[in-house]
PDB file of N, CA and C in Angstrom:
ATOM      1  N   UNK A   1      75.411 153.236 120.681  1.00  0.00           N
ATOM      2  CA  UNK A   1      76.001 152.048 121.288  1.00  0.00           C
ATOM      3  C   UNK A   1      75.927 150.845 120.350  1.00  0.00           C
ATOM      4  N   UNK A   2      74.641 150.991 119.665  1.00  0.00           N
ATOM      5  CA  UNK A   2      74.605 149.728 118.407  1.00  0.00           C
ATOM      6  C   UNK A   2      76.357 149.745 117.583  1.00  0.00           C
ATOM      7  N   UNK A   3      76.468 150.854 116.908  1.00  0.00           N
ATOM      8  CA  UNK A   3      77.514 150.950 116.298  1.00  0.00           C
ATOM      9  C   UNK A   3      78.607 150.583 116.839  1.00  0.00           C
ATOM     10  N   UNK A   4      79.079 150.479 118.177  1.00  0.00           N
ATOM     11  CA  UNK A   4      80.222 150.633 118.996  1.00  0.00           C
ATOM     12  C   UNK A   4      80.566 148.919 119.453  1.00  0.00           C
ATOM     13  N   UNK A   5      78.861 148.112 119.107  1.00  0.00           N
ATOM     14  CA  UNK A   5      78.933 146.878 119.692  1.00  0.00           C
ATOM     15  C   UNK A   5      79.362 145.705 117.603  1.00  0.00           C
ATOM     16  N   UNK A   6      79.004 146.387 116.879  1.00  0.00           N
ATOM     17  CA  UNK A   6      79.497 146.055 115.775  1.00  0.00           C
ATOM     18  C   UNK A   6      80.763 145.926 115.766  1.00  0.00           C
ATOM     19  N   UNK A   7      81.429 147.100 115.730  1.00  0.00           N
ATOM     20  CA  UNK A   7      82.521 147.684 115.663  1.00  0.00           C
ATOM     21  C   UNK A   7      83.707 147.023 116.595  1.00  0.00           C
ATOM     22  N   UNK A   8      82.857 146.148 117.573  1.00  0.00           N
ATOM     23  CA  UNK A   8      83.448 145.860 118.503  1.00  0.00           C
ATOM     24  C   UNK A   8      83.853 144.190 118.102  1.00  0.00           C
ATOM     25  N   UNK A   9      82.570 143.776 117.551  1.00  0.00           N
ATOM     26  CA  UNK A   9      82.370 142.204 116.519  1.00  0.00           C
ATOM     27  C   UNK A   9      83.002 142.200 115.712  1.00  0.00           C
ATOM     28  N   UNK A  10      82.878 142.620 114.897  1.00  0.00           N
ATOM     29  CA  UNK A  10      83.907 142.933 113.483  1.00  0.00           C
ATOM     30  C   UNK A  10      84.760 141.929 113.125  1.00  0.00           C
ATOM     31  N   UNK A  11      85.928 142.370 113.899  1.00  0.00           N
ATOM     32  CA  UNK A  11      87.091 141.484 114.195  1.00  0.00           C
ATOM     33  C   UNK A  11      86.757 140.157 114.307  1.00  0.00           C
ATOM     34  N   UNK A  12      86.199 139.523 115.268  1.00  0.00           N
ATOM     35  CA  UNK A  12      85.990 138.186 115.510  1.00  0.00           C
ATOM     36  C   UNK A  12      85.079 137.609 114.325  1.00  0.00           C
ATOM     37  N   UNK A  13      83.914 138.732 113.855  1.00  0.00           N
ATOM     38  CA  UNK A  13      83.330 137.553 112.989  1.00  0.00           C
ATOM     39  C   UNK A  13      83.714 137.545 111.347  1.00  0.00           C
ATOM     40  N   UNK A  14      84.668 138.356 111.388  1.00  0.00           N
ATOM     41  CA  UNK A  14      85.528 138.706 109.806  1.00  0.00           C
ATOM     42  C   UNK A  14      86.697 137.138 109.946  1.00  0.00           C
ATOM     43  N   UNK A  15      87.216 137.184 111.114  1.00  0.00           N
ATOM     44  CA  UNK A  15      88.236 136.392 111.800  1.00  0.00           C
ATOM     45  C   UNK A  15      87.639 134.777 111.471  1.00  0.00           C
ATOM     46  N   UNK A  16      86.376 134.683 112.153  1.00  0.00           N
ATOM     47  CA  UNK A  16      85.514 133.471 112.444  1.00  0.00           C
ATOM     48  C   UNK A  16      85.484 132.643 111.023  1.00  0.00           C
ATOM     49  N   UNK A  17      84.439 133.674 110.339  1.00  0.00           N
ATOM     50  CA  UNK A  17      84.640 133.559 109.117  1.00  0.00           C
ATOM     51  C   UNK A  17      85.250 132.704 107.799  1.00  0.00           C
ATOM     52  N   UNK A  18      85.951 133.515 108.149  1.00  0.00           N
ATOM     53  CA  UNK A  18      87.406 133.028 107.274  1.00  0.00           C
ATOM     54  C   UNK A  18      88.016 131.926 107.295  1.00  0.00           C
ATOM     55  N   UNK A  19      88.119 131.753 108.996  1.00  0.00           N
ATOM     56  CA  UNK A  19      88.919 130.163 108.781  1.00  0.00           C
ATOM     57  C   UNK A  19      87.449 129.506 108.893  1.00  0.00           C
ATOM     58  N   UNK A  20      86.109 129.146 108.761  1.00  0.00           N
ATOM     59  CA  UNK A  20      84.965 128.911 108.695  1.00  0.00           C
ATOM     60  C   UNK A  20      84.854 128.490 107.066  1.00  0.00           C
ATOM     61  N   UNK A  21      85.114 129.568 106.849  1.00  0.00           N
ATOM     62  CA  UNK A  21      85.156 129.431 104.804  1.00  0.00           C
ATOM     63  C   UNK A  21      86.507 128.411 104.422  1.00  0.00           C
ATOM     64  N   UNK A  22      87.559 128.675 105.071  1.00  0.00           N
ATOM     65  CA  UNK A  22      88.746 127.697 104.854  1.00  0.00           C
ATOM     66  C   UNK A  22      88.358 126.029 104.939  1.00  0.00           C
ATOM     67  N   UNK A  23      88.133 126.035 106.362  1.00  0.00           N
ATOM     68  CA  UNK A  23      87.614 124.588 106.743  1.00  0.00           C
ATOM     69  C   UNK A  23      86.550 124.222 105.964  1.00  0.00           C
ATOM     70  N   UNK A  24      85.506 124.320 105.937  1.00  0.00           N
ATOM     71  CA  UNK A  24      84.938 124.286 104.681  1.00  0.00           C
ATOM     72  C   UNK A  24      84.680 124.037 103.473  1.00  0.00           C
ATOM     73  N   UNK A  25      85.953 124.740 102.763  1.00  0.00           N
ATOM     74  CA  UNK A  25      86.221 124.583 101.503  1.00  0.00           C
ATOM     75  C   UNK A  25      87.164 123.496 101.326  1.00  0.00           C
ATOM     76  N   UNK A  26      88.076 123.200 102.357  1.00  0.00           N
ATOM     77  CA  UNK A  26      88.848 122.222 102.450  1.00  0.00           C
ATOM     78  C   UNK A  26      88.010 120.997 102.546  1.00  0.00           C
ATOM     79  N   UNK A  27      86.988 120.894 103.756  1.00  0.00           N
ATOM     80  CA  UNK A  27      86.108 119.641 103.422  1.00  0.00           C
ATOM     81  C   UNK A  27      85.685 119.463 102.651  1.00  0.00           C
ATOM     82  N   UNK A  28      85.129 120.314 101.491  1.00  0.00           N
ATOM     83  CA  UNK A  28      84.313 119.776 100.658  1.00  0.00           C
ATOM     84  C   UNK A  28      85.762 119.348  99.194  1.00  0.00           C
ATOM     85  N   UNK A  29      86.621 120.410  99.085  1.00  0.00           N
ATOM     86  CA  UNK A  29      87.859 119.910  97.872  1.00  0.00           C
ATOM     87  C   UNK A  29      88.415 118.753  97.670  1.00  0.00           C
ATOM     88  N   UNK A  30      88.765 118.088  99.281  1.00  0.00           N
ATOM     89  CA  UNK A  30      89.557 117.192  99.611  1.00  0.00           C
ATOM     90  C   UNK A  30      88.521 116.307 100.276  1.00  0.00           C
ATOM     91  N   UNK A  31      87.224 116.212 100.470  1.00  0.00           N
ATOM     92  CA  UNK A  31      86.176 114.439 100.820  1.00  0.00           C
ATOM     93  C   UNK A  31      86.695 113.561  99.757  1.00  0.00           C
ATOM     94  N   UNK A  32      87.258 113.190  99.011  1.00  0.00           N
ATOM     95  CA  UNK A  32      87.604 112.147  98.395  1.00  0.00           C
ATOM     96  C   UNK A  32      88.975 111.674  98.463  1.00  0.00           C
ATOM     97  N   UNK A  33      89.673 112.381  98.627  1.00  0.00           N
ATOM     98  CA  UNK A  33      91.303 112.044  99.340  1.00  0.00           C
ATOM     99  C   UNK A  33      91.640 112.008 100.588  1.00  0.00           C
ATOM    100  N   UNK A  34      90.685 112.313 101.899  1.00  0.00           N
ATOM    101  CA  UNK A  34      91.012 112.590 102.910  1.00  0.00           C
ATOM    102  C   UNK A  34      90.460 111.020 103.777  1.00  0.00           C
ATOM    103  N   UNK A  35      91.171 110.471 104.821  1.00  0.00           N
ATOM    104  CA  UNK A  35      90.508 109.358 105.010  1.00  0.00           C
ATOM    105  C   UNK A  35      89.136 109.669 106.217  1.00  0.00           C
ATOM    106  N   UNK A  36      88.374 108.617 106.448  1.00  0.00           N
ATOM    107  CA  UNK A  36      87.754 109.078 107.045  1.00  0.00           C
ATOM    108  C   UNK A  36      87.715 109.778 108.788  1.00  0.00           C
ATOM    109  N   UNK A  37      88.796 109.651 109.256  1.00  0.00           N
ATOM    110  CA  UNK A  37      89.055 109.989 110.331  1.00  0.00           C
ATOM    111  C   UNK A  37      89.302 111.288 110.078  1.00  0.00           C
ATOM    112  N   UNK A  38      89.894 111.917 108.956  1.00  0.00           N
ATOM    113  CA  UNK A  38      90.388 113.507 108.869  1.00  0.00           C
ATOM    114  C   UNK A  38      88.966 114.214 108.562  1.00  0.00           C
ATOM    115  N   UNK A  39      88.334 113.445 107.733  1.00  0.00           N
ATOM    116  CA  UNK A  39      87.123 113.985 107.522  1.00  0.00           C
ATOM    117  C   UNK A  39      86.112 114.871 108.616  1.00  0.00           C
ATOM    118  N   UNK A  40      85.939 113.347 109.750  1.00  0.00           N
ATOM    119  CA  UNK A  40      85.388 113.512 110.849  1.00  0.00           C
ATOM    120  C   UNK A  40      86.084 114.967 111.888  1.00  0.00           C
ATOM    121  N   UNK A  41      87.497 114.519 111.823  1.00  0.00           N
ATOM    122  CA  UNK A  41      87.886 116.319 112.357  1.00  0.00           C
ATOM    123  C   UNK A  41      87.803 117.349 112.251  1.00  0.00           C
ATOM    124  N   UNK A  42      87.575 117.082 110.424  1.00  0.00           N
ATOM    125  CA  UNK A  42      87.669 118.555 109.766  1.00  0.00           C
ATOM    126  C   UNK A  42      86.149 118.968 110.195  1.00  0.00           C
ATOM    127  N   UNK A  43      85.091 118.201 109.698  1.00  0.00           N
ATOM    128  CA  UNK A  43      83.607 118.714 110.293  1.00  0.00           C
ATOM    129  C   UNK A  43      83.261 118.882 111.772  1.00  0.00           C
ATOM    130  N   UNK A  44      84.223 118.437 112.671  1.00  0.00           N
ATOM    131  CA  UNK A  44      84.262 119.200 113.873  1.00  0.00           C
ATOM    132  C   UNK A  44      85.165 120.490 114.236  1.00  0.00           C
ATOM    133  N   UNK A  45      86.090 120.981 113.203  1.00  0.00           N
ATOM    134  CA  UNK A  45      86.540 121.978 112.993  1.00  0.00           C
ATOM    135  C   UNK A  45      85.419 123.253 112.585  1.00  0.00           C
ATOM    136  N   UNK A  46      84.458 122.712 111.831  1.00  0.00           N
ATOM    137  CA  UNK A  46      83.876 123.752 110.918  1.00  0.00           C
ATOM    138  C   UNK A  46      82.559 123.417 112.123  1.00  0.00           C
ATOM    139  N   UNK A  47      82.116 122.838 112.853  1.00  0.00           N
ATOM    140  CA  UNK A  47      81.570 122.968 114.063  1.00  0.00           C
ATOM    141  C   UNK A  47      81.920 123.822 114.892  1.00  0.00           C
ATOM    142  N   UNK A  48      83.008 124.002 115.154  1.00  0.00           N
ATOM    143  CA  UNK A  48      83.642 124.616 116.040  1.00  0.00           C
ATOM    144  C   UNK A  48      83.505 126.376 116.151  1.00  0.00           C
ATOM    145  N   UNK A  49      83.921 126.327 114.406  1.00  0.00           N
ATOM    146  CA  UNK A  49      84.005 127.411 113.994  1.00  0.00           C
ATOM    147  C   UNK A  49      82.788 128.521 113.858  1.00  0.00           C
ATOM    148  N   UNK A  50      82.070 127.574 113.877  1.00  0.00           N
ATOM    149  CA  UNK A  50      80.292 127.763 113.090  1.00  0.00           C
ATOM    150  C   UNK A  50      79.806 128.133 114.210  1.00  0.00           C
ATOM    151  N   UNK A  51      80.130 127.976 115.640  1.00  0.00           N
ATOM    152  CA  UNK A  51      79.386 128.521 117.026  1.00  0.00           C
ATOM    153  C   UNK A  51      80.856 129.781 117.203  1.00  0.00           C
ATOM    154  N   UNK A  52      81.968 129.514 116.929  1.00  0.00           N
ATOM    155  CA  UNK A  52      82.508 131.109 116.820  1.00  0.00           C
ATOM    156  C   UNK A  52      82.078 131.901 115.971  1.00  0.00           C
ATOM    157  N   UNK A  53      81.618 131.563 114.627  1.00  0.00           N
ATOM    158  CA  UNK A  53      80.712 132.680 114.256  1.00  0.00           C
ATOM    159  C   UNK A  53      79.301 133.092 115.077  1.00  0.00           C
ATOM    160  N   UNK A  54      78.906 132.036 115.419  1.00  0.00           N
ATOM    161  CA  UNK A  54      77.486 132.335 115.965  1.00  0.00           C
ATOM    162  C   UNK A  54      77.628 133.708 117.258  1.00  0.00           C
ATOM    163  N   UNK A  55      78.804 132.875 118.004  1.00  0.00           N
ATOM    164  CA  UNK A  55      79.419 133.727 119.487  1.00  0.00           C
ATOM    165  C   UNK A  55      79.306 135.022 118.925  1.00  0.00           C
ATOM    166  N   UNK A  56      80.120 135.269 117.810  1.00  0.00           N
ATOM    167  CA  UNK A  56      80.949 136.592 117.295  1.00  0.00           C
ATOM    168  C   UNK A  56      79.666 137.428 116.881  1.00  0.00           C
ATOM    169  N   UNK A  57      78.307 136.999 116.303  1.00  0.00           N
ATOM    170  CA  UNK A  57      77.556 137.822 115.525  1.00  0.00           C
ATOM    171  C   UNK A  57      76.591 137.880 116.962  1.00  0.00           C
ATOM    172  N   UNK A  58      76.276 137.254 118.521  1.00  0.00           N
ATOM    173  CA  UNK A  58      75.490 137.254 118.820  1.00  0.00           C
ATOM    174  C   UNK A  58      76.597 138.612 120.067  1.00  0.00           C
ATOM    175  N   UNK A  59      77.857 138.865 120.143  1.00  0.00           N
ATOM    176  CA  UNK A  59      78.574 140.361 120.591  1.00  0.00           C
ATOM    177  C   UNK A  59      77.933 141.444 119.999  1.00  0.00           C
ATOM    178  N   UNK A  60      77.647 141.468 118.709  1.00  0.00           N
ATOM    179  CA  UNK A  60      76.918 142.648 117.876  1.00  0.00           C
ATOM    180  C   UNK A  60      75.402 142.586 118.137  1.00  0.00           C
ATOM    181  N   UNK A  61      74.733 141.176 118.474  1.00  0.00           N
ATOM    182  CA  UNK A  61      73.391 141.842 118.640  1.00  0.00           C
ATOM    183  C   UNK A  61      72.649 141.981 119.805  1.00  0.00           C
ATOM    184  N   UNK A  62      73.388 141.995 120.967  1.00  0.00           N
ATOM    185  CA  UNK A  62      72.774 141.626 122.047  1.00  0.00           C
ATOM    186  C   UNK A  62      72.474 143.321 122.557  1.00  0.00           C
ATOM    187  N   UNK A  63      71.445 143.565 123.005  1.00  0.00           N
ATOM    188  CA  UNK A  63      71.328 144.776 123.193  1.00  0.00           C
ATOM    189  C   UNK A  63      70.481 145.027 124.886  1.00  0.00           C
ATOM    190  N   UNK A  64      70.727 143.863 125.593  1.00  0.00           N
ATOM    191  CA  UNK A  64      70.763 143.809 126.978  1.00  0.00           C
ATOM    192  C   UNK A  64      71.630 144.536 127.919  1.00  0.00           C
ATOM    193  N   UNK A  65      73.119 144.115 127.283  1.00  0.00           N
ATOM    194  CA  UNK A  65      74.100 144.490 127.962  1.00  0.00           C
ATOM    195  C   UNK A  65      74.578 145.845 127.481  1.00  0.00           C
ATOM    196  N   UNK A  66      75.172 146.702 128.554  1.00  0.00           N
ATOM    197  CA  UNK A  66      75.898 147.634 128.457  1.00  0.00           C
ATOM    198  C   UNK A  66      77.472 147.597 128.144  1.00  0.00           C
ATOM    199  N   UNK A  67      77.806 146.545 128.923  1.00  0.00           N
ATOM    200  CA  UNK A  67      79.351 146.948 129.319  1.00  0.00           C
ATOM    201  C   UNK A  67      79.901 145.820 127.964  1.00  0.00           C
ATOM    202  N   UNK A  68      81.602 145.609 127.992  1.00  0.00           N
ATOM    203  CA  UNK A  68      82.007 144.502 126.835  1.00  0.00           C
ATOM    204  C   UNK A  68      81.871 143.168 127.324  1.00  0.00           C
ATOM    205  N   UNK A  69      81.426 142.644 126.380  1.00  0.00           N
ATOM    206  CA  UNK A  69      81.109 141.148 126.033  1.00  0.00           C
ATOM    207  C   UNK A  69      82.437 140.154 126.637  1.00  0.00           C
ATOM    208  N   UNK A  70      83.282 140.764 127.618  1.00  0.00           N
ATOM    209  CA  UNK A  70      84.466 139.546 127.894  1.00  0.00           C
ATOM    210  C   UNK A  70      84.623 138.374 127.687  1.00  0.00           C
ATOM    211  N   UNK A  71      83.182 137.571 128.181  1.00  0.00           N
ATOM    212  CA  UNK A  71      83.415 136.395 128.193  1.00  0.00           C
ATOM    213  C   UNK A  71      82.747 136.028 127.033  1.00  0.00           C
ATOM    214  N   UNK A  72      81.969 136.696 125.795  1.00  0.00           N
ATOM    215  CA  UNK A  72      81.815 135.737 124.592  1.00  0.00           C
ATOM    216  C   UNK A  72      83.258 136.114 123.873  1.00  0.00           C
ATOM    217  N   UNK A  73      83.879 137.301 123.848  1.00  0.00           N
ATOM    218  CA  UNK A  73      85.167 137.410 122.918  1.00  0.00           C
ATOM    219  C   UNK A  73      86.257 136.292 123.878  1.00  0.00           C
ATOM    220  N   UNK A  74      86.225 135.647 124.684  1.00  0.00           N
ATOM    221  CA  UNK A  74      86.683 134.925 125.198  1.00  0.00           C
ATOM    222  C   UNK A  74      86.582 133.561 124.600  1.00  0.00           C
ATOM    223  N   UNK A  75      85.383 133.428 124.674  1.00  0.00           N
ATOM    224  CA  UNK A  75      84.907 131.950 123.954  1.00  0.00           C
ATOM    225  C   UNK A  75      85.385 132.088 122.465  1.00  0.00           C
ATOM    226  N   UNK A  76      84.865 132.993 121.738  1.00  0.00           N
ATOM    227  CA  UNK A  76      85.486 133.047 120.258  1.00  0.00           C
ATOM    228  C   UNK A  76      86.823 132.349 120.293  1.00  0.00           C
ATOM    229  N   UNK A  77      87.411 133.365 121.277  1.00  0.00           N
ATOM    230  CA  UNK A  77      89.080 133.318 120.698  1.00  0.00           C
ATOM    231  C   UNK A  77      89.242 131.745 121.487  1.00  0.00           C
ATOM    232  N   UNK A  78      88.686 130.916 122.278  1.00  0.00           N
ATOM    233  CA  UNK A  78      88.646 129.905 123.095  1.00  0.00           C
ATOM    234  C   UNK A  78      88.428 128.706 122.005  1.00  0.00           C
ATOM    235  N   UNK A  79      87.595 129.050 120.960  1.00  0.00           N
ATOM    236  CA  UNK A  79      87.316 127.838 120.139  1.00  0.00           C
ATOM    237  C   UNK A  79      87.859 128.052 118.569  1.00  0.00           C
ATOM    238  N   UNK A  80      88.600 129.151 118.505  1.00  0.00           N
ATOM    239  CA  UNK A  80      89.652 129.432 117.727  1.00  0.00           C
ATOM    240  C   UNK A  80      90.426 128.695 118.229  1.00  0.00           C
ATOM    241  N   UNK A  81      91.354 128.712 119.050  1.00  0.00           N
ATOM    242  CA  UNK A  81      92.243 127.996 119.978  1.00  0.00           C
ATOM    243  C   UNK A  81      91.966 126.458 119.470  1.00  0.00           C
ATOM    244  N   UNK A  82      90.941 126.057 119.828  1.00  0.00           N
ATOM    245  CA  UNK A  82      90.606 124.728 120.363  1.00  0.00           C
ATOM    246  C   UNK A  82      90.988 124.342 118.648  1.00  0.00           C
ATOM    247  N   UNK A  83      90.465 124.988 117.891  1.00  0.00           N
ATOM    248  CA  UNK A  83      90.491 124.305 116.367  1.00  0.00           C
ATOM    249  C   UNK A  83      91.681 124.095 115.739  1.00  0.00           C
ATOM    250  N   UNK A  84      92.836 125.452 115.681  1.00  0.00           N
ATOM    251  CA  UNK A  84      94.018 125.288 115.843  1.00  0.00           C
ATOM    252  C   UNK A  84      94.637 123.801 116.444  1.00  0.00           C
ATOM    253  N   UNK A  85      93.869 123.366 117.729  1.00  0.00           N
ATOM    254  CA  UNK A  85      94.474 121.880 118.158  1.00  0.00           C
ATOM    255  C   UNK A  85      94.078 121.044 117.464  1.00  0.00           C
ATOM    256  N   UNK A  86      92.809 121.227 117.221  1.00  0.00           N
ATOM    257  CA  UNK A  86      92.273 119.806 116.492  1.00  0.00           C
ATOM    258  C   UNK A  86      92.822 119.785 115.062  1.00  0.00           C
ATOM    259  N   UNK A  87      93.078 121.477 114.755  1.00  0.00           N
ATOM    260  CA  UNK A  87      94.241 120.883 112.925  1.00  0.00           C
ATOM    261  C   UNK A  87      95.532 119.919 112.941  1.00  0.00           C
ATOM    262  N   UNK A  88      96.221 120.362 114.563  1.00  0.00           N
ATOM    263  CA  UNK A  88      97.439 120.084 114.723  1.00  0.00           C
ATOM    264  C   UNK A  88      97.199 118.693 114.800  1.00  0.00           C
ATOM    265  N   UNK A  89      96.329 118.065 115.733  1.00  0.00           N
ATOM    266  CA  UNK A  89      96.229 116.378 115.478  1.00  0.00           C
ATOM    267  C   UNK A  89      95.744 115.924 114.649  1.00  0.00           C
ATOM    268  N   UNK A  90      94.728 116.727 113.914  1.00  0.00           N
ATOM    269  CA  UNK A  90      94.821 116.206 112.182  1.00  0.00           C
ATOM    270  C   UNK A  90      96.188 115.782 111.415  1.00  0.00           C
ATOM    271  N   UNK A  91      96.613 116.700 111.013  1.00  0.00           N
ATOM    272  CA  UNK A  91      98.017 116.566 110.867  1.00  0.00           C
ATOM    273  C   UNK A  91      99.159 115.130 111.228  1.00  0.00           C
ATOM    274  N   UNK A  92      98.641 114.794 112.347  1.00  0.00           N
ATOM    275  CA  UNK A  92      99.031 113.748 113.088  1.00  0.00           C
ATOM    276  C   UNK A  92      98.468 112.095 112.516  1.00  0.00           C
ATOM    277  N   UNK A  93      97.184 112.804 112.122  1.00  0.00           N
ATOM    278  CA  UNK A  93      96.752 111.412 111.683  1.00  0.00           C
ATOM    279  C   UNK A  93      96.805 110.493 110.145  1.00  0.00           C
TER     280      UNK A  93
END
């Protein structure tokens, strides 16, 4: 069942990740061109992201539960979502 609850993470924290490493790398390339209001979004982006990784790696280790994790792959994909918005009003500003 260990294997099956990995296997099951994977996705989300390969996913998490990534745009985790994006945001990220973007804050740190662009802190000197970005004003400070984009700044402030972007590090609540990589906030955001940083408890979808957390969500995503704590599906693989929880070894309480039997059945699937619905409502943390919920939240993942929930604050995926949410970050997606907060790029879009970046963008805006």
């Amino acid at each position: 069942m260990i294997l099956g609850r990995w296997r099951l993470a994977m996705p989300f924290i390969v996913f998490s990740l990534l745009l985790l490493a994006a945001s990220a790398g973007g804050l740190w390339l662009y802190w000197d061109l970005d004003s400070p209001i984009r700044r402030a979004l972007t590090a609540f982006m990589c906030l955001m992201l940083g408890l979808a990784v957390y969500v995503s790696f704590s599906i693989a280790l929880d070894r309480k539960s039997d059945g699937i994790p619905w409502w943390r792959m919920g939240v993942v994909v929930l604050f995926i979502a949410l970050t997606t918005g907060v790029a879009w009003v970046r963008t805006m500003v």
